[in-house]
Protein backbone atom coordinates (compact mmCIF):
# COMPACT_ATOMS: atom_id res chain seq x y z
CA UNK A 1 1.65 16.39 57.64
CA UNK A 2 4.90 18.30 58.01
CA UNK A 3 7.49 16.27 59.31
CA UNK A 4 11.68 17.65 60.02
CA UNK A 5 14.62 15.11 60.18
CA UNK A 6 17.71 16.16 62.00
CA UNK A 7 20.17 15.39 58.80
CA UNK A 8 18.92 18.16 57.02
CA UNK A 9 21.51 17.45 54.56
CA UNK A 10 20.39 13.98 53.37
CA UNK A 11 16.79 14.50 53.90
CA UNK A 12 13.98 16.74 52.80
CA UNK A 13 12.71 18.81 55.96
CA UNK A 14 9.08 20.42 55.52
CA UNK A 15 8.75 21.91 59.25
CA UNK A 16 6.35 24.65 59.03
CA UNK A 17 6.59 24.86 55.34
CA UNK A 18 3.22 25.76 53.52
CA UNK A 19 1.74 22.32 51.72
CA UNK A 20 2.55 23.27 48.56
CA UNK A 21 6.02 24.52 48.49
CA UNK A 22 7.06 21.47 50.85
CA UNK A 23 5.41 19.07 48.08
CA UNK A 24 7.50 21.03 45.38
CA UNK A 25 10.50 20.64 47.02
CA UNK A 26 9.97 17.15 47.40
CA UNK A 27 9.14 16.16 44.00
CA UNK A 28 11.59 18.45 42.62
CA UNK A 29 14.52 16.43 44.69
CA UNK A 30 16.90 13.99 43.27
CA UNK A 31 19.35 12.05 45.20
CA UNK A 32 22.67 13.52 46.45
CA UNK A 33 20.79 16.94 47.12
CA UNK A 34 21.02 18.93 50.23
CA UNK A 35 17.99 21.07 52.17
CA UNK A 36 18.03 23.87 54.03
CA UNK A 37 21.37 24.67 53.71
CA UNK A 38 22.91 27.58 54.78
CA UNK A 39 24.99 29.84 52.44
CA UNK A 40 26.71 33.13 52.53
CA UNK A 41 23.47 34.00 55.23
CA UNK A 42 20.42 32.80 53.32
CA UNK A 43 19.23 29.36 54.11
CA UNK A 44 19.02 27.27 50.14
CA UNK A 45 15.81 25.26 50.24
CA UNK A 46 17.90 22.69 47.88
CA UNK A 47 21.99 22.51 46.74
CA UNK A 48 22.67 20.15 43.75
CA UNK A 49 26.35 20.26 43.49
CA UNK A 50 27.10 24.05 42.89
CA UNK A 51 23.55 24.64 42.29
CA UNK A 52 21.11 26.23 44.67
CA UNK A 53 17.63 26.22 44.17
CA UNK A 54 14.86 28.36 45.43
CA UNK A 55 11.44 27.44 45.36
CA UNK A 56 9.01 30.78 45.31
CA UNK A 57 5.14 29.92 45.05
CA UNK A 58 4.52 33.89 44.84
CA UNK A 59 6.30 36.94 45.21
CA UNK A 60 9.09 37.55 43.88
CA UNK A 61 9.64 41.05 45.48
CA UNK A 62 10.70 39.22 48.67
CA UNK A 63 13.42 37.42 47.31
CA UNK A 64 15.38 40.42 45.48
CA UNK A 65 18.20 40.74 47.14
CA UNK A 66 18.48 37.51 48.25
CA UNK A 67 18.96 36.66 44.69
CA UNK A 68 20.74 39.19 44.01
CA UNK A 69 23.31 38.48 46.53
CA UNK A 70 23.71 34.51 45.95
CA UNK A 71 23.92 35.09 42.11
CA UNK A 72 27.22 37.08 42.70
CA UNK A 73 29.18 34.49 43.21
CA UNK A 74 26.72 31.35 43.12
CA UNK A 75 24.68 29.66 40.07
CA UNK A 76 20.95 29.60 41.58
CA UNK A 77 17.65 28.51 39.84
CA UNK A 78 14.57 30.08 40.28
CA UNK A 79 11.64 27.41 40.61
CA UNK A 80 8.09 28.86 40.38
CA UNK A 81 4.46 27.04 39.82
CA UNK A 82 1.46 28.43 37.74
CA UNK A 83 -1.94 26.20 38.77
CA UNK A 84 -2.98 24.92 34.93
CA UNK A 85 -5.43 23.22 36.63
CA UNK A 86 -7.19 24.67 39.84
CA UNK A 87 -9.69 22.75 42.11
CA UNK A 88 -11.51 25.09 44.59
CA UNK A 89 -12.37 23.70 48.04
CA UNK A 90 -14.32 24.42 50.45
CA UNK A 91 -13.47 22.91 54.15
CA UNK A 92 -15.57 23.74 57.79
CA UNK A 93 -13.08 26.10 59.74
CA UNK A 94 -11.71 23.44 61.39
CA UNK A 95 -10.44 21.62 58.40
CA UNK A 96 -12.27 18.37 59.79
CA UNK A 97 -14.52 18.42 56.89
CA UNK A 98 -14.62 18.78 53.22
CA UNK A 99 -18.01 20.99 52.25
CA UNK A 100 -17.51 20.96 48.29
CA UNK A 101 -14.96 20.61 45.75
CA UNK A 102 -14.78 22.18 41.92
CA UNK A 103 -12.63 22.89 38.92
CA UNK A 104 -11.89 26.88 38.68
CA UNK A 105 -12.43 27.79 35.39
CA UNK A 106 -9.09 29.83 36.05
CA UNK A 107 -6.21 28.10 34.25
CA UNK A 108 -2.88 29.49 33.95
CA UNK A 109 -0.49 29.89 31.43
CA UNK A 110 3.44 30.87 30.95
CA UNK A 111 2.89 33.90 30.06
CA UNK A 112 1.74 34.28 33.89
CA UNK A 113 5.03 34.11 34.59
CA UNK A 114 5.51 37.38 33.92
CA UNK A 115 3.01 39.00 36.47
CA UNK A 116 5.76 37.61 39.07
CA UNK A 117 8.75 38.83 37.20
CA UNK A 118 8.55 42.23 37.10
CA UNK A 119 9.38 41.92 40.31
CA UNK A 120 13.22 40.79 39.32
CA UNK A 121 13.23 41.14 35.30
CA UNK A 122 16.85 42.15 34.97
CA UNK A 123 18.32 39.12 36.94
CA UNK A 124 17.42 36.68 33.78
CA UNK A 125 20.10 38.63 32.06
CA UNK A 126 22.64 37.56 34.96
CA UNK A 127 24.92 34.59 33.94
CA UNK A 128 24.48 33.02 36.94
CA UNK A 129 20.29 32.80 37.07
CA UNK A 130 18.01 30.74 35.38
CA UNK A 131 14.07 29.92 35.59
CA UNK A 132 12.20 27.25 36.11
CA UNK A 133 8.51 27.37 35.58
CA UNK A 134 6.53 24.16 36.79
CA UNK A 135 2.82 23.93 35.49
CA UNK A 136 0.78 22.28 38.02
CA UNK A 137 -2.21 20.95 38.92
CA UNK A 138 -3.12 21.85 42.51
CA UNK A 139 -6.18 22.24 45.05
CA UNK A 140 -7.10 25.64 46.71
CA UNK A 141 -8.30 24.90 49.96
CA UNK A 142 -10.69 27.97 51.23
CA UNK A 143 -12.19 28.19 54.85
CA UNK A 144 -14.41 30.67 56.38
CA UNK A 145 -12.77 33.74 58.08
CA UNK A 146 -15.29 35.99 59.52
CA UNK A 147 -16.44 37.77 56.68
CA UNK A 148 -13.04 39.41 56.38
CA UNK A 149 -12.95 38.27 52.31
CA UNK A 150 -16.26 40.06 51.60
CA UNK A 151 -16.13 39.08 47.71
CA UNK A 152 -15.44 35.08 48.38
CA UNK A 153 -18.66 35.80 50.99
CA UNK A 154 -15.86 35.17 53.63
CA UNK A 155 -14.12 32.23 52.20
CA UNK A 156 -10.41 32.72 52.29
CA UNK A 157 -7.69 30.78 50.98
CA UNK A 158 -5.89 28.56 53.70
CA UNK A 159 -3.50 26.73 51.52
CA UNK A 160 -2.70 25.84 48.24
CA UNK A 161 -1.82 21.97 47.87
CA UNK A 162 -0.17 20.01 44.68
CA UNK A 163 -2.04 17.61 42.74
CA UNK A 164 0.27 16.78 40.08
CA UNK A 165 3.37 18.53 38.12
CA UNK A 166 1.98 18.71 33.99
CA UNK A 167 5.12 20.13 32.47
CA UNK A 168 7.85 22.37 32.78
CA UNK A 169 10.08 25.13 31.32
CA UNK A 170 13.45 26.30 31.58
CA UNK A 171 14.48 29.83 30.83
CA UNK A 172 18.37 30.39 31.23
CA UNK A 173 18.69 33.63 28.97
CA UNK A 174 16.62 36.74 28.26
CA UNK A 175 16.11 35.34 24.65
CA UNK A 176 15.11 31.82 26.15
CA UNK A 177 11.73 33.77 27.54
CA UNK A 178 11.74 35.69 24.29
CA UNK A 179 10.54 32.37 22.48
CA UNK A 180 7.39 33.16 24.19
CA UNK A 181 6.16 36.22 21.92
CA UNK A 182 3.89 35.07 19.26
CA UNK A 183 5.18 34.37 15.55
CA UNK A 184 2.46 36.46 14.43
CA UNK A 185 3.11 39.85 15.71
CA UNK A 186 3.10 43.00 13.51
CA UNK A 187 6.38 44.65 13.43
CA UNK A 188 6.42 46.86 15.18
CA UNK A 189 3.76 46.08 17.56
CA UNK A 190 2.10 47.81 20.73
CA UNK A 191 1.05 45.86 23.96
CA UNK A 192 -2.54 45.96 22.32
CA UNK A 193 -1.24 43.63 19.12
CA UNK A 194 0.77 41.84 21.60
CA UNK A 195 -2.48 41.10 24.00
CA UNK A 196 -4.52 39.88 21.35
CA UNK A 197 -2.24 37.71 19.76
CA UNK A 198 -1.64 36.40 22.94
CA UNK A 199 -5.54 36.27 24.12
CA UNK A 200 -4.77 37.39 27.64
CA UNK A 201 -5.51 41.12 28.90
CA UNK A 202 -3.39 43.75 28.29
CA UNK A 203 -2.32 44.45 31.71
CA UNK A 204 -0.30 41.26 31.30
CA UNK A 205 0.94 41.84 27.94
CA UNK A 206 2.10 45.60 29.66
CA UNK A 207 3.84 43.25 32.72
CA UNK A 208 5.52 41.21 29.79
CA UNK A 209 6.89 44.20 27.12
CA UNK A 210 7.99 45.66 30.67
CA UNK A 211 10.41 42.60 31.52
CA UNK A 212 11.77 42.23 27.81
CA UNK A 213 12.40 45.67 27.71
CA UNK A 214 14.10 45.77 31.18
CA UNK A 215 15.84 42.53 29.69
CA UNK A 216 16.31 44.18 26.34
CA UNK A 217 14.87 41.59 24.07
CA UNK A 218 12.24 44.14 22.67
CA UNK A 219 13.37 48.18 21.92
CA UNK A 220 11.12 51.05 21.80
CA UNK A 221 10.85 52.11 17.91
CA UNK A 222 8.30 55.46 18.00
CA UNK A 223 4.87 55.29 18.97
CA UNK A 224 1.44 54.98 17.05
CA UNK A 225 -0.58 57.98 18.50
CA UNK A 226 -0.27 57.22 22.45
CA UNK A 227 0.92 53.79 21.84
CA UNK A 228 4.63 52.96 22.13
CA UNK A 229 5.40 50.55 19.27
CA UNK A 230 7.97 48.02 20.03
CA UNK A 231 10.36 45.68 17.60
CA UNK A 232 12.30 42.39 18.43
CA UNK A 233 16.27 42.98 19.30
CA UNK A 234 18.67 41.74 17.90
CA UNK A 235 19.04 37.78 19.85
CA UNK A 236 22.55 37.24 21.80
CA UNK A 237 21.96 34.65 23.75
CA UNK A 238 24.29 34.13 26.66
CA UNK A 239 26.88 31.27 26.49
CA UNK A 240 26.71 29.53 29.88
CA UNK A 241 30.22 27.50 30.97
C-alpha cells in the first residue's frame, strides 16, 4: 500500500506512485538521502549529497529535457529496470483475487537497454550523466479490461511489481556501454553481424549501432551492398572529478 510522510526529506514518500517504481526507490535508498525534492523546477525522486537520481521504469522520451536541464549544472543518475525474470498474473478485475500465476518465457537482457535509449543517446556523453541499469525480477499483474487488449484476449497490464533486484550496471561514459559489443565481431561489421553475435533481433541491434553512433563509439566505414558497415572508435573515456 502507498503510504506519504510529511518529512519528505528524511523519509521515502510513495503517494500515488506505481508499485514498482515506489519499491525501486525504496530499495535503492541509503540513509542521509532526500525524496521528492524540488530542484531548479523538477521534483528529484532521490538527492544523495550533490547527486540526484531519477528512477524511469519506461520511457525515456518523457524525461528529455528534464534531463537535459538538471545535467547543466547538476550530476544526475539515470536508474532504469529490465524484468530478467517475469511472472505473469492474472487477477479478477477487482484485484480481490489471484486467477493464475506463470513464468514469461520473456527474459531481458542489457542490451534492452538500448530500446529505451534512443530516446536520450547523446546525454551518456554529458559529464554530468550516468546510468544505472537494475536487472530485476518482478510480477506483471494483468486484469481484464473489456476486450480493449484484443491480443492478451482482454487482459491488460495493471501494474508491474518487484520481486527481487539480481544485479546491476553502471554506465558513466559512452565507452562504459561500449563494453557491451561482443569480442567477436568482424571488423567492420553491419547490424546483421552485430545481431547474431548478440542473438537478439536486429531491430535491437539497429536501436544499439544508433546510440553508439549518436555517442560516437562506433563510425560509419562504407557499406557492404545496402549494408552500412561499422568499426569501433577510437576509446576516450571521460575523466569524471
Amino acid at each position: 500500500m502507498s503510504t506519504q510522510t510529511t518529512n519528505a526529506s528524511h523519509a521515502i514518500s510513495t503517494l500515488n506512485e506505481k508499485p514498482l517504481h515506489a519499491a525501486l526507490k525504496e530499495w535503492y535508498a541509503l540513509p542521509g538521502d532526500r525524496f521528492e525534492v524540488p530542484v531548479d523546477g523538477s521534483l528529484i525522486d532521490i538527492v544523495r549529497g550533490d547527486l540526484l537520481i531519477e528512477i524511469q521504469t519506461r520511457g525515456f522520451g518523457a524525461l528529455r529535457r528534464k534531463l537535459q536541464k538538471l545535467t547543466a549544472s547538476h550530476r544526475v543518475r539515470l536508474v532504469h529496470p529490465i524484468a530478467q525474470e517475469k511472472w505473469i498474473v492474472r487477477e479478477s478485475p477487482d484485484g480481490r483475487k489471484q486467477l493464475g500465476r506463470r513464468r514469461s518465457s520473456r527474459r531481458g537482457t542489457v542490451e534492452h537497454l538500448f530500446s529505451e535509449l534512443v530516446r536520450i543517446p547523446a546525454l551518456m556523453a554529458h559529464p554530468n550523466f550516468s546510468l544505472e541499469l537494475l536487472m530485476v525480477s518482478e510480477e506483471e499483474v494483468r486484469r481484464k479490461d473489456g476486450g480493449r487488449h484484443w491480443r492478451r484476449r482482454g487482459w491488460a497490464t495493471h501494474e508491474r511489481r518487484l520481486i527481487d533486484v539480481l544485479d546491476r550496471w553502471i554506465f558513466e561514459t559512452p565507452d562504459d556501454l561500449g563494453d557491451l559489443l561482443p569480442p567477436g565481431l568482424p571488423d567492420p561489421f553491419t547490424t546483421a553481424d552485430l545481431a547474431a553475435a548478440l542473438g537478439h533481433p536486429r531491430s535491437l541491434a539497429q536501436q544499439m549501432t544508433y546510440c553508439f553512433r549518436a555517442m560516437e563509439t562506433i563510425e560509419p566505414v562504407g557499406k557492404s551492398g545496402n549494408a552500412v558497415l561499422y568499426r569501433r572508435a577510437v576509446a576516450q573515456r571521460r575523466k569524471r572529478a
